[in-house]
Protein backbone atom coordinates (compact mmCIF):
# COMPACT_ATOMS: atom_id res chain seq x y z
CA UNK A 1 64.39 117.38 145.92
CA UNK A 2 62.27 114.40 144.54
CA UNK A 3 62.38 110.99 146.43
CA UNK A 4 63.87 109.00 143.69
CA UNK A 5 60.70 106.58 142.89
CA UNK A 6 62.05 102.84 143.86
CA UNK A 7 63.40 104.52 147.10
CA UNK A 8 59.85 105.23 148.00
CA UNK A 9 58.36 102.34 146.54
CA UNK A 10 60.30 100.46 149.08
CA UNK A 11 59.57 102.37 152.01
CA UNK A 12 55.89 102.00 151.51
CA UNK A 13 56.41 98.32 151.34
CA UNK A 14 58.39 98.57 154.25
CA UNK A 15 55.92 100.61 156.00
CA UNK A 16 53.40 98.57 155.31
CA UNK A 17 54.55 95.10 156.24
CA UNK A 18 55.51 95.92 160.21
CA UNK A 19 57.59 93.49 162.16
CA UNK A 20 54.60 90.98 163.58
CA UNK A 21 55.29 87.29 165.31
CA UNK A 22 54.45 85.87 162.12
CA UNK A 23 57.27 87.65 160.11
CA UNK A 24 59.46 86.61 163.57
CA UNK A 25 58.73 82.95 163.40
CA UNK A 26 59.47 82.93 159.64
CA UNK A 27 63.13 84.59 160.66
CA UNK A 28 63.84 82.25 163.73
CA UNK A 29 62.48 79.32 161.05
CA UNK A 30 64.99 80.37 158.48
CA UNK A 31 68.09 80.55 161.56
CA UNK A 32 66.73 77.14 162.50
CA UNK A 33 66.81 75.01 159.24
CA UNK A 34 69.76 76.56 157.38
CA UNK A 35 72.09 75.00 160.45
CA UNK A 36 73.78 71.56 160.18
CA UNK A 37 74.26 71.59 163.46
CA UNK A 38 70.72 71.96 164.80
CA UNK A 39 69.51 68.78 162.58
CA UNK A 40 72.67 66.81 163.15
CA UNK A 41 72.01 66.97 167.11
CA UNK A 42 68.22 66.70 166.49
CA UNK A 43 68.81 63.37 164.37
CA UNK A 44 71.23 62.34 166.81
CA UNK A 45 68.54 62.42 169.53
CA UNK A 46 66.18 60.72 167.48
CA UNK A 47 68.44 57.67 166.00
CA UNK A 48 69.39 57.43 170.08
CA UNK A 49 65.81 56.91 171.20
CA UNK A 50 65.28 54.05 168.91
CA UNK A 51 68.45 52.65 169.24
CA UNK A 52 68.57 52.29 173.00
CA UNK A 53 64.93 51.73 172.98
CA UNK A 54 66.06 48.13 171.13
CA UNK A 55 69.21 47.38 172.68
CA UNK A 56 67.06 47.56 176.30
CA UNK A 57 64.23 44.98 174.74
CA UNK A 58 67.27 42.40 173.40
CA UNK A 59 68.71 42.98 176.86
CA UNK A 60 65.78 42.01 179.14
CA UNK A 61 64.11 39.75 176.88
CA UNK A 62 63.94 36.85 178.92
CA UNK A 63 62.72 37.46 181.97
CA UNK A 64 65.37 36.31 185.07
CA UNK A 65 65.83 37.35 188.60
CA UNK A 66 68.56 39.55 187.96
CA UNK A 67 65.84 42.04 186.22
CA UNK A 68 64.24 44.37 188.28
CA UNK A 69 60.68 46.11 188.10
CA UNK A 70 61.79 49.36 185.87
CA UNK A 71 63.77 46.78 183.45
CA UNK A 72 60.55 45.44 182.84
CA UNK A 73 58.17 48.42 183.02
CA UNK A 74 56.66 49.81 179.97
CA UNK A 75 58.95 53.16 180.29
CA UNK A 76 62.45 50.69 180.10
CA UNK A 77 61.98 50.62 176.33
CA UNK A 78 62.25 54.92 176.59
CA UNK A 79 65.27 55.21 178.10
CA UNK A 80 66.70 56.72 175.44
CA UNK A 81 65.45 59.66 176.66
CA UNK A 82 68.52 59.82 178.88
CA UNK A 83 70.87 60.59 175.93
CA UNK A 84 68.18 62.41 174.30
CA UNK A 85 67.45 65.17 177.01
CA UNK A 86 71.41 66.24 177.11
CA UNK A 87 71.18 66.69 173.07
CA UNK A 88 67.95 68.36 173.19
CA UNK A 89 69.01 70.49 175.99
CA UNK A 90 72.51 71.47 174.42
CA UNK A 91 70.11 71.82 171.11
CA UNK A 92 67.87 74.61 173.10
CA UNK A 93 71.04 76.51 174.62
CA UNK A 94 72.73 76.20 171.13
CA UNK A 95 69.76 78.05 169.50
CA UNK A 96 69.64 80.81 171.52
CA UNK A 97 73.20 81.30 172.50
CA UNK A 98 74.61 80.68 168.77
CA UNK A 99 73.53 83.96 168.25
CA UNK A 100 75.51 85.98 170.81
CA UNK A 101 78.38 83.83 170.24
CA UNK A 102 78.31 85.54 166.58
CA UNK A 103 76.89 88.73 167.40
CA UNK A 104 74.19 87.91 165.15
CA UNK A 105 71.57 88.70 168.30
CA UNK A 106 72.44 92.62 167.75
CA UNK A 107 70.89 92.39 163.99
CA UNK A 108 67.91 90.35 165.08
CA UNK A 109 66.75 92.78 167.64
CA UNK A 110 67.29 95.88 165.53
CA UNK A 111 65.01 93.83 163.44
CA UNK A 112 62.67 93.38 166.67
CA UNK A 113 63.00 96.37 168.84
CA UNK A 114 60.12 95.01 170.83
CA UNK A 115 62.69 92.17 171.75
CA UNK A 116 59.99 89.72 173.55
CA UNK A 117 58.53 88.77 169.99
CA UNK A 118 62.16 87.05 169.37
CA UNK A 119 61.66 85.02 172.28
CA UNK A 120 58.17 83.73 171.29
CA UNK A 121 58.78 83.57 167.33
CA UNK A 122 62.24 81.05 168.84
CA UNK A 123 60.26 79.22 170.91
CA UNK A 124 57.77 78.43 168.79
CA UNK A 125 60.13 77.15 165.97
CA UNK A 126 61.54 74.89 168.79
CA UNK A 127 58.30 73.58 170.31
CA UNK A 128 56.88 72.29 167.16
CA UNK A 129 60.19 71.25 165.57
CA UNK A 130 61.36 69.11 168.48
CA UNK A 131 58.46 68.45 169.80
CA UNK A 132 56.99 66.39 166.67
CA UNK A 133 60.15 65.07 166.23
CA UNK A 134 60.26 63.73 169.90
CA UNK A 135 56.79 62.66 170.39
CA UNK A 136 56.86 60.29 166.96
CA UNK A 137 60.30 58.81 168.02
CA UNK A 138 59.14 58.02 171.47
CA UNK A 139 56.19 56.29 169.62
CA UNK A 140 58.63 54.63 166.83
CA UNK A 141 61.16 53.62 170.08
CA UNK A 142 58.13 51.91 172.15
CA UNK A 143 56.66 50.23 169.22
CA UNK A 144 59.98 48.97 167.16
CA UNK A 145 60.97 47.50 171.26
CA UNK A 146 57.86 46.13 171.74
CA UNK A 147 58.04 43.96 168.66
CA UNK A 148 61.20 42.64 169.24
CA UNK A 149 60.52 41.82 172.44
CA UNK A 150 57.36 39.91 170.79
CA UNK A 151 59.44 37.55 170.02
CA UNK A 152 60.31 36.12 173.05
CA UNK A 153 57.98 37.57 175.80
CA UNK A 154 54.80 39.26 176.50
CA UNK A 155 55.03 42.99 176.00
CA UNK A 156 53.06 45.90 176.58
CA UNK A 157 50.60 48.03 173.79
CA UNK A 158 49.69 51.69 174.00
CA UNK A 159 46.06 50.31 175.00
CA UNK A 160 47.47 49.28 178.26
CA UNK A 161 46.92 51.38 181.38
CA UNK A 162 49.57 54.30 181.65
CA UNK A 163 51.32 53.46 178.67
CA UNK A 164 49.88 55.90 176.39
CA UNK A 165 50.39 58.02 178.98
CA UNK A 166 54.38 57.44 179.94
CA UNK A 167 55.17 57.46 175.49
CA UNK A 168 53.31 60.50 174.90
CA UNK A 169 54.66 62.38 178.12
CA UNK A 170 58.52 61.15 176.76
CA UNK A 171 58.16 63.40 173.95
CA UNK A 172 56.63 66.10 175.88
CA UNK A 173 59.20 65.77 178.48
CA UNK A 174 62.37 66.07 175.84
CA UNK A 175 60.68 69.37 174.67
CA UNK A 176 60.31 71.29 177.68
CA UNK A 177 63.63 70.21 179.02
CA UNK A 178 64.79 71.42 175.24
CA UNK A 179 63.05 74.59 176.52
CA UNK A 180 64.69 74.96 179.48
CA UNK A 181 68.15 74.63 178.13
CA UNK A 182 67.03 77.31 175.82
CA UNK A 183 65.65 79.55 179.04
CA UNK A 184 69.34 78.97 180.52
CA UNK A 185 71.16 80.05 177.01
CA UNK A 186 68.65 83.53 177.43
CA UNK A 187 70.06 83.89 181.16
CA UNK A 188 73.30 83.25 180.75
CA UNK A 189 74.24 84.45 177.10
CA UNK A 190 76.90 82.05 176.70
CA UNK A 191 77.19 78.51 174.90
CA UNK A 192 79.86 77.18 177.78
CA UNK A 193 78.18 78.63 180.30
CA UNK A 194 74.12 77.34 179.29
CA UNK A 195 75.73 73.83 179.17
CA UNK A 196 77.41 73.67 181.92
CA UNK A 197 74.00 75.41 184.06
CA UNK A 198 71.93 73.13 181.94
CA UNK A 199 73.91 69.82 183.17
CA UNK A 200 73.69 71.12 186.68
CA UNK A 201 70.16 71.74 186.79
CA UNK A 202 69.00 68.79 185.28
CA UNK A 203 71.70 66.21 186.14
CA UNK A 204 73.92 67.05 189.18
CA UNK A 205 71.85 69.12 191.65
CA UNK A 206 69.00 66.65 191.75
CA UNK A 207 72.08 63.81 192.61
CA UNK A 208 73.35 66.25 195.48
CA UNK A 209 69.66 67.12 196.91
CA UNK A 210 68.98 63.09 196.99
CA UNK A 211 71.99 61.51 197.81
CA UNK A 212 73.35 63.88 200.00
CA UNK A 213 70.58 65.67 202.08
CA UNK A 214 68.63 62.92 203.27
CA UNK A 215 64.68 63.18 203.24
CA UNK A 216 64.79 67.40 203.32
CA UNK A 217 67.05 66.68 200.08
CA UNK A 218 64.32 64.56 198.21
CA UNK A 219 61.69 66.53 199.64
CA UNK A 220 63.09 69.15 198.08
CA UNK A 221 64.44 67.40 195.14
CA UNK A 222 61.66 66.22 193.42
CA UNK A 223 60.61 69.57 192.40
CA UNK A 224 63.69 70.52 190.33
CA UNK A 225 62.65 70.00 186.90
CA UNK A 226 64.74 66.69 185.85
CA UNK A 227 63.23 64.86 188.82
CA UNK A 228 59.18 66.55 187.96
CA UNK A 229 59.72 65.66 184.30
CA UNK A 230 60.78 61.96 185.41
CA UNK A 231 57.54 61.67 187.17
CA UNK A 232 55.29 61.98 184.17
CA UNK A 233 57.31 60.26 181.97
CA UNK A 234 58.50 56.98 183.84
CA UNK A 235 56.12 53.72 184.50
CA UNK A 236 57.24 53.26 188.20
CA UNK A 237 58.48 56.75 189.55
CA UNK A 238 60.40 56.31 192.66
CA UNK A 239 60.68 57.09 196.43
CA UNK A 240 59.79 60.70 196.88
CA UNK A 241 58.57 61.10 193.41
CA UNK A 242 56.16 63.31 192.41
CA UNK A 243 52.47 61.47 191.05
CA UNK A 244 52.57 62.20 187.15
CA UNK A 245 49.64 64.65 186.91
CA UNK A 246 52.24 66.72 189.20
CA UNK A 247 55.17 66.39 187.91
CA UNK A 248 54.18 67.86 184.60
CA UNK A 249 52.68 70.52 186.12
CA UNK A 250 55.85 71.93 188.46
CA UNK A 251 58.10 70.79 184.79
CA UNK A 252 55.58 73.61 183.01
CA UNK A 253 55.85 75.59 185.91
CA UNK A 254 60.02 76.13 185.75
CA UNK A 255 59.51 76.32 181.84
CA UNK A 256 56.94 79.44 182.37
CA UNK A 257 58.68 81.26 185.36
CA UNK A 258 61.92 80.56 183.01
CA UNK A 259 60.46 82.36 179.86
CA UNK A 260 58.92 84.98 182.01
CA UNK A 261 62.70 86.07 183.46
CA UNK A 262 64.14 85.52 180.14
CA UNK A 263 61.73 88.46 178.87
CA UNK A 264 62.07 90.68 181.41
CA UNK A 265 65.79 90.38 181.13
CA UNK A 266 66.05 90.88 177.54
CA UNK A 267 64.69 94.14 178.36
CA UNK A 268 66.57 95.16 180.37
CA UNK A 269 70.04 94.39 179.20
CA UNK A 270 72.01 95.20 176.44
CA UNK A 271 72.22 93.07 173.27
């Protein structure tokens, strides 16, 4: 029998336009956008960092004795990034797990069967989505603070020492702790479950291992990858802090060992 002629026109397109990263980032690009969600936490985030940024520069604006060193440092105008690494965290988990909450993850690696090309093609969307996002709000915060504090005292600019440094390493810090709420969502393949992991890791087992454990706890402590990230992107880092340089490097670290287990169990396990 004769292969109707559009039937094999289309299978010869098909067959000749394989599944590749590119096509993958174009899909995960598509997911991304078309999602009120994802921009409505991402805007959140954004409008935070500002926001806080300028309620922190009216607050300390005249310098009393009540202030102390990181209300004054060039990072206290970035605070923001306390809200904005809980939204960009939940944002990560809620981009990978949204799709086995719908089943929608079964479809997208029958469209993948090499499955780690999802990971990468997601990852990618994320990075340079939040990433640009975070890095020119950081900027916006420090800048938009810095002028208002103008006003009544001396301030810092980006030419001072470190301060390029500590704005810059904000927005790089909000993306890979974005990326590690996504490595958690991979792990655990459930929206509840990634947040609730996600808090823990970055908020309440760094409390336990410094409050409660005494020097083995901070020791230990400032290698989880809240506390490492906090190192690089903080003026005055703290006590048993890591030195910047460091900090960023153990914060890529989790984020590599993270998407390396993700792959391997995406493998392995059933969609």
């Amino acid at each position: 029998m004769l292969e109707n002629p559009g039937v094999a026109g289309a299978r010869a397109r098909t067959e000749s336009e394989p599944v590749s990263l590119r096509r993958a980032i174009a899909s995960e690009w598509i997911k991304f956008r078309t999602l009120r969600s994802t921009w409505a936490v991402l805007g959140v985030a954004m409008v935070a960092m500002v926001a806080i940024g300028l309620i922190v520069a009216y607050n300390t604006r005249h310098l009393t004795s009540n202030l102390q060193a990181n209300d004054i440092a060039p990072s206290s105008t970035l605070q923001g990034y306390y809200l904005g690494q809980l939204l960009i965290g939940a944002l990560g988990v809620l981009f990978v797990s949204g799709e086995y909450s719908t089943g929608m993850i079964r479809a997208t690696l029958a469209a993948v069967p090499r499955r780690i090309p999802v990971i990468w093609a997601k990852l990618a969307v994320f990075v340079g989505v939040v990433a640009t996002s975070m890095i020119v709000m950081s900027f916006v915060a420090f800048l938009a603070a810095q002028g208002l504090l103008s006003h009544y005292r001396p301030g810092y600019s980006l030419s001072d020492p470190g301060v390029l440094r500590v704005v810059l390493g904000t927005g790089v810090y909000l993306t890979l702790i974005g990326v590690v709420g996504g490595i958690l969502a991979w792990i655990v393949r459930s929206t509840p479950g990634a947040l609730t992991a996600f808090v823990g890791v970055v908020l309440v087992v760094p409390v336990l291992f410094e409050d409660t454990l005494g020097n083995w706890g901070k020791n230990v402590g400032k290698f989880l990858p809240g506390s490492a990230g906090g190192a690089f992107a903080s003026s005055l880092p703290e006590g048993y802090a890591l030195t910047p340089a460091w900090g960023f490097v153990v914060l890529l670290g989790w984020v590599v060992l993270g998407l390396a287990a993700s792959a391997i169990l995406l493998r392995r396990r059933d969609a």
